[in-house]
Structure formats: structure tokens, C-alpha cells
C-alpha atoms as a PDB file:
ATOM      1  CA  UNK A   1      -8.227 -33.335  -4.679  1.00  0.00           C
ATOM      2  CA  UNK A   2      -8.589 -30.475  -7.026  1.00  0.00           C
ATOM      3  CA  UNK A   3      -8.043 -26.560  -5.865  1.00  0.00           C
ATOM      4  CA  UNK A   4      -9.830 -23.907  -8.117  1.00  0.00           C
ATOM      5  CA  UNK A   5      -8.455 -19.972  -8.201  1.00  0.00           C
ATOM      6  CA  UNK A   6      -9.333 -17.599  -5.652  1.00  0.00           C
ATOM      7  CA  UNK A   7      -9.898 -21.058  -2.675  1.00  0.00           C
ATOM      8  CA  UNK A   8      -7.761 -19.922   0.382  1.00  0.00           C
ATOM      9  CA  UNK A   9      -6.279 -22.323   2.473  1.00  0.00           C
ATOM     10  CA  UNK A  10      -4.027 -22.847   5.803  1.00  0.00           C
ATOM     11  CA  UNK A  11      -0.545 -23.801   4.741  1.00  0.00           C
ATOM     12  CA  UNK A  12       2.068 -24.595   7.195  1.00  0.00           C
ATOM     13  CA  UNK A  13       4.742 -22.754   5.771  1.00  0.00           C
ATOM     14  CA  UNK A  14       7.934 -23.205   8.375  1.00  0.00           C
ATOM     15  CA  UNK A  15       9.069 -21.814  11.379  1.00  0.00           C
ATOM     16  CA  UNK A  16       9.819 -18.605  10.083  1.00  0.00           C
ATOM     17  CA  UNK A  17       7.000 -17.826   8.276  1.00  0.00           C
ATOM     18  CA  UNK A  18       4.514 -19.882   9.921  1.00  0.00           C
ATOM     19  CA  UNK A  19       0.997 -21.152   9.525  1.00  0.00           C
ATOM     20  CA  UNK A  20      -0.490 -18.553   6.938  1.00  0.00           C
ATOM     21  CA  UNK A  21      -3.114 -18.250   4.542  1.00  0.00           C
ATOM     22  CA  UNK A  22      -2.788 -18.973   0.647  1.00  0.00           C
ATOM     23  CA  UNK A  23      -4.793 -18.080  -1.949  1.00  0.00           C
ATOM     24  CA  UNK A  24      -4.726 -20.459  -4.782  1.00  0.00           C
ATOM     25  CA  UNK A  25      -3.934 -18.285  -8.212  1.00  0.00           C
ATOM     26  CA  UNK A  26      -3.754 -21.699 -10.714  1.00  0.00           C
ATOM     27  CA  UNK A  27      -6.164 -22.969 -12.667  1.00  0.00           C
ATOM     28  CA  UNK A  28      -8.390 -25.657 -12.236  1.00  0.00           C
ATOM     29  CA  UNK A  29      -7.196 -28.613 -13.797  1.00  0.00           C
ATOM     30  CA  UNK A  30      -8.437 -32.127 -12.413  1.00  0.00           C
ATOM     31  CA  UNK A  31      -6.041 -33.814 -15.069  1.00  0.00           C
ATOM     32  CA  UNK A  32      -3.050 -31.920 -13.441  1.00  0.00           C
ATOM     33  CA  UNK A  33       0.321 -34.410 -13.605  1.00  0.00           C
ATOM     34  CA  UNK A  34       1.463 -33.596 -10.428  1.00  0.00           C
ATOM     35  CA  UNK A  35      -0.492 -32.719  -6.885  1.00  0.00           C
ATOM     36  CA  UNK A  36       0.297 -29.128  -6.561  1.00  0.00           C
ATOM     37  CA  UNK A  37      -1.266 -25.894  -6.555  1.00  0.00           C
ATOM     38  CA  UNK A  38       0.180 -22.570  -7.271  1.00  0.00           C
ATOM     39  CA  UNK A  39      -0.813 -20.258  -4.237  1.00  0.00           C
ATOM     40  CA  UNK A  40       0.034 -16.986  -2.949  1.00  0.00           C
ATOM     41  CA  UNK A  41       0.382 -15.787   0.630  1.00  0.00           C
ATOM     42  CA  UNK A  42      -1.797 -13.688   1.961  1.00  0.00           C
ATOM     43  CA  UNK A  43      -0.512 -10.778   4.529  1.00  0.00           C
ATOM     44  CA  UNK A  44      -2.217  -8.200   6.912  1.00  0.00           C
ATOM     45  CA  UNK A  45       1.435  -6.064   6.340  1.00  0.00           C
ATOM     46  CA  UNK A  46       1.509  -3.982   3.350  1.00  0.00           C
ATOM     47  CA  UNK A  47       5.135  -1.819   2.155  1.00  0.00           C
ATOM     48  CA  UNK A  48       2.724  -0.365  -0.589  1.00  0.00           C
ATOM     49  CA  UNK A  49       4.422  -2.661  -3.621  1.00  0.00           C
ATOM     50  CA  UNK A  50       2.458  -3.409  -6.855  1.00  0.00           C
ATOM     51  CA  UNK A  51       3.071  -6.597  -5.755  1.00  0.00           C
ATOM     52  CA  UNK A  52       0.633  -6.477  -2.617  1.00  0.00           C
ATOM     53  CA  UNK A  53      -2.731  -6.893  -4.237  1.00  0.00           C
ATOM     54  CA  UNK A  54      -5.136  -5.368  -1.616  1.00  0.00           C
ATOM     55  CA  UNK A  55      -8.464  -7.827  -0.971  1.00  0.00           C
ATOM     56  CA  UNK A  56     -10.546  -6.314   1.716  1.00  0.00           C
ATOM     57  CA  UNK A  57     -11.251  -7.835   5.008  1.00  0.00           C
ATOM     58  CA  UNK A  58     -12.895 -11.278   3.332  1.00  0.00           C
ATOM     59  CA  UNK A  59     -15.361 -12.473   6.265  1.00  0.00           C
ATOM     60  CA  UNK A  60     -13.210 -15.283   6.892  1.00  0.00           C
ATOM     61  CA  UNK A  61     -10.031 -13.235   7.965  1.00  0.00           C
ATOM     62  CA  UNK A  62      -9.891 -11.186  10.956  1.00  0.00           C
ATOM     63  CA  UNK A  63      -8.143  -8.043   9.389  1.00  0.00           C
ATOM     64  CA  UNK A  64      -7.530  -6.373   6.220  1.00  0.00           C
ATOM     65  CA  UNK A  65      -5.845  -8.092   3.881  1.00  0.00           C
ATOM     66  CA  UNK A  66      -3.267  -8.346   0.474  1.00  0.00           C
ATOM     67  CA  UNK A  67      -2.476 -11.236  -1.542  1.00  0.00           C
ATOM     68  CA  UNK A  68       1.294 -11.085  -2.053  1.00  0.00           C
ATOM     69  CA  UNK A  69       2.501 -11.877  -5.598  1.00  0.00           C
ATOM     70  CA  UNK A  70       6.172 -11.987  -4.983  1.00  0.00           C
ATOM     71  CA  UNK A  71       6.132 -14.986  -2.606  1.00  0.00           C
ATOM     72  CA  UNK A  72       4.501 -17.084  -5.098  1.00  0.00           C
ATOM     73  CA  UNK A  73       4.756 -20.753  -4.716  1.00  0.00           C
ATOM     74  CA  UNK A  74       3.910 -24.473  -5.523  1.00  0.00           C
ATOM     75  CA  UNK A  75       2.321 -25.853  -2.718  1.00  0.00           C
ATOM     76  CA  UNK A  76       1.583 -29.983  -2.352  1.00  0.00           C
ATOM     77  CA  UNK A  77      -2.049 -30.992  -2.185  1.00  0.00           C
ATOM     78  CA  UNK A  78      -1.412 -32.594   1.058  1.00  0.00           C
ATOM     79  CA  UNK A  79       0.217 -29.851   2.931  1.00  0.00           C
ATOM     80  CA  UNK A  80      -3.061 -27.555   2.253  1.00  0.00           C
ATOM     81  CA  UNK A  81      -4.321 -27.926   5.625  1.00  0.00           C
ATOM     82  CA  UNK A  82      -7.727 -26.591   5.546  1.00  0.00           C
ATOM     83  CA  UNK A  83      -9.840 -24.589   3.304  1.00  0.00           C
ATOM     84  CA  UNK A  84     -11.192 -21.263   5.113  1.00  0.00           C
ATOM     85  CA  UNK A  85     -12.794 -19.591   2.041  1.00  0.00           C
ATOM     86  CA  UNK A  86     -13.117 -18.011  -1.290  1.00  0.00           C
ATOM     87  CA  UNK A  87     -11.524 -14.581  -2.620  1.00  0.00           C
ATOM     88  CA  UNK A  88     -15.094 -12.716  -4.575  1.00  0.00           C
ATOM     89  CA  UNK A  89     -14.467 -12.635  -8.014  1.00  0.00           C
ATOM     90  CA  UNK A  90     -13.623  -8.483  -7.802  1.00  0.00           C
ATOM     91  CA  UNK A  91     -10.902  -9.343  -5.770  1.00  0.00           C
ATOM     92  CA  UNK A  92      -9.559 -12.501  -7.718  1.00  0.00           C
ATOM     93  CA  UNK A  93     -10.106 -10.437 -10.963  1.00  0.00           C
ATOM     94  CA  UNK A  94      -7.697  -7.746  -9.490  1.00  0.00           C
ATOM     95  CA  UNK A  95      -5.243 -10.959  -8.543  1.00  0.00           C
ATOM     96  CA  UNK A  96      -4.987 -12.277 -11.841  1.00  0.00           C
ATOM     97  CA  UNK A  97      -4.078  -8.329 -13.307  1.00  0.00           C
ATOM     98  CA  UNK A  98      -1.609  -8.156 -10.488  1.00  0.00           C
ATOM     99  CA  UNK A  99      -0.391 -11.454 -11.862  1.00  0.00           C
ATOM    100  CA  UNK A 100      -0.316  -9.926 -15.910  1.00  0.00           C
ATOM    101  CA  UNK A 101       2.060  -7.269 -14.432  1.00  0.00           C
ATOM    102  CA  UNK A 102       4.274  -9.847 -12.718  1.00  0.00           C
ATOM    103  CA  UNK A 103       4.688 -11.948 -15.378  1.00  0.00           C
ATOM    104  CA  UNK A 104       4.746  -8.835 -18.430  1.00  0.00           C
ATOM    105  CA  UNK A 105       2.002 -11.153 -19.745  1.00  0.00           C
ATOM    106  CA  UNK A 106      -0.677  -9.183 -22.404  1.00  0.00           C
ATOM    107  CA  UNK A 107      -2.504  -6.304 -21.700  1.00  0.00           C
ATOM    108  CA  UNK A 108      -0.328  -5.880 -18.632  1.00  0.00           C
ATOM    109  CA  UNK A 109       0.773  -1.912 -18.289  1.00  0.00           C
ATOM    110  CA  UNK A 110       4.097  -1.086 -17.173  1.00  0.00           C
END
């Protein structure tokens, strides 16, 4: 398996936090050493942070939407359940600014 930016899956995520969708933010890479993907949850609850990137309501998600950068994680190939679409490219272009300013990576403003 190989995930490519901006492909949101189902991810089981626990009890707490429960079955939720995940947008993957790393890049493809079919020579990857291990079988994991760097994804982002996605959430219909916003508290207005920089680190809620807002996407819309994609056609494959009932409500409007934000990717949330601060609950980045690595998520195993085999617990992506199910692929239920693709972030556009606006959208996944505002992601990857969102994750500049995270990360105080270039060209990132303050």
C-alpha cells in the first residue's frame, strides 16, 4: 500500500476519540521503511486556532469541515480502514501552509 497527501481515510482511533476521518499530510513515498502514514484528523468543531485549517464541506463529508494540525499522527497502513476521498488541491495547498506555520518551516509567517 502507498497513501499520497490530501487521501482521507477512516481510522479507528479509540474509544475516546472514535472512528474519524484522517487526511494524509506525508508524502508519497512507495520506498517508505516502515508502513505508516502521517495523517491529520479531520473535525466538524472549530475553537478558531491557526491550527484548524478550514476545508469546506468536501462531497464526501456530511458537514463543514477543518483538518486539525495539532493532533498530528503516524498512523499504520493497516489500521487505515477505508479510503472516502481526496482533499482538492486549494484545500491541501492551504494544509501544507498550515503545516509551514506548525513546524516554523520557510516562508512560514509568524
Amino acid at each position: 500500500m502507498t497513501t499520497e497527501p490530501g487521501q482521507v481515510y477512516l481510522v479507528d482511533l479509540g474509544l475516546a476519540a472514535k472512528i474519524r476521518p484522517m487526511v494524509v499530510v506525508s508524502r508519497k513515498d512507495a520506498n517508505a521503511p516502515r508502513a505508516l502514514a502521517v495523517c491529520a484528523p479531520m473535525t466538524t468543531a472549530s475553537r478558531g486556532s491557526r491550527y484548524e485549517i478550514p476545508v469546506g464541506r468536501p462531497g464526501f463529508l456530511r458537514e463543514q469541515s477543518f483538518v486539525n494540525l495539532q493532533g498530528l499522527q503516524s498512523i499504520q497502513y493497516h489500521e487505515l480502514k477505508r479510503m472516502i476521498g481526496r482533499l482538492p488541491d486549494k484545500e491541501m495547498q492551504e494544509v501544507r501552509r498550515g503545516l509551514e506555520w506548525v513546524f516554523g518551516l520557510a516562508g512560514a509567517k509568524a
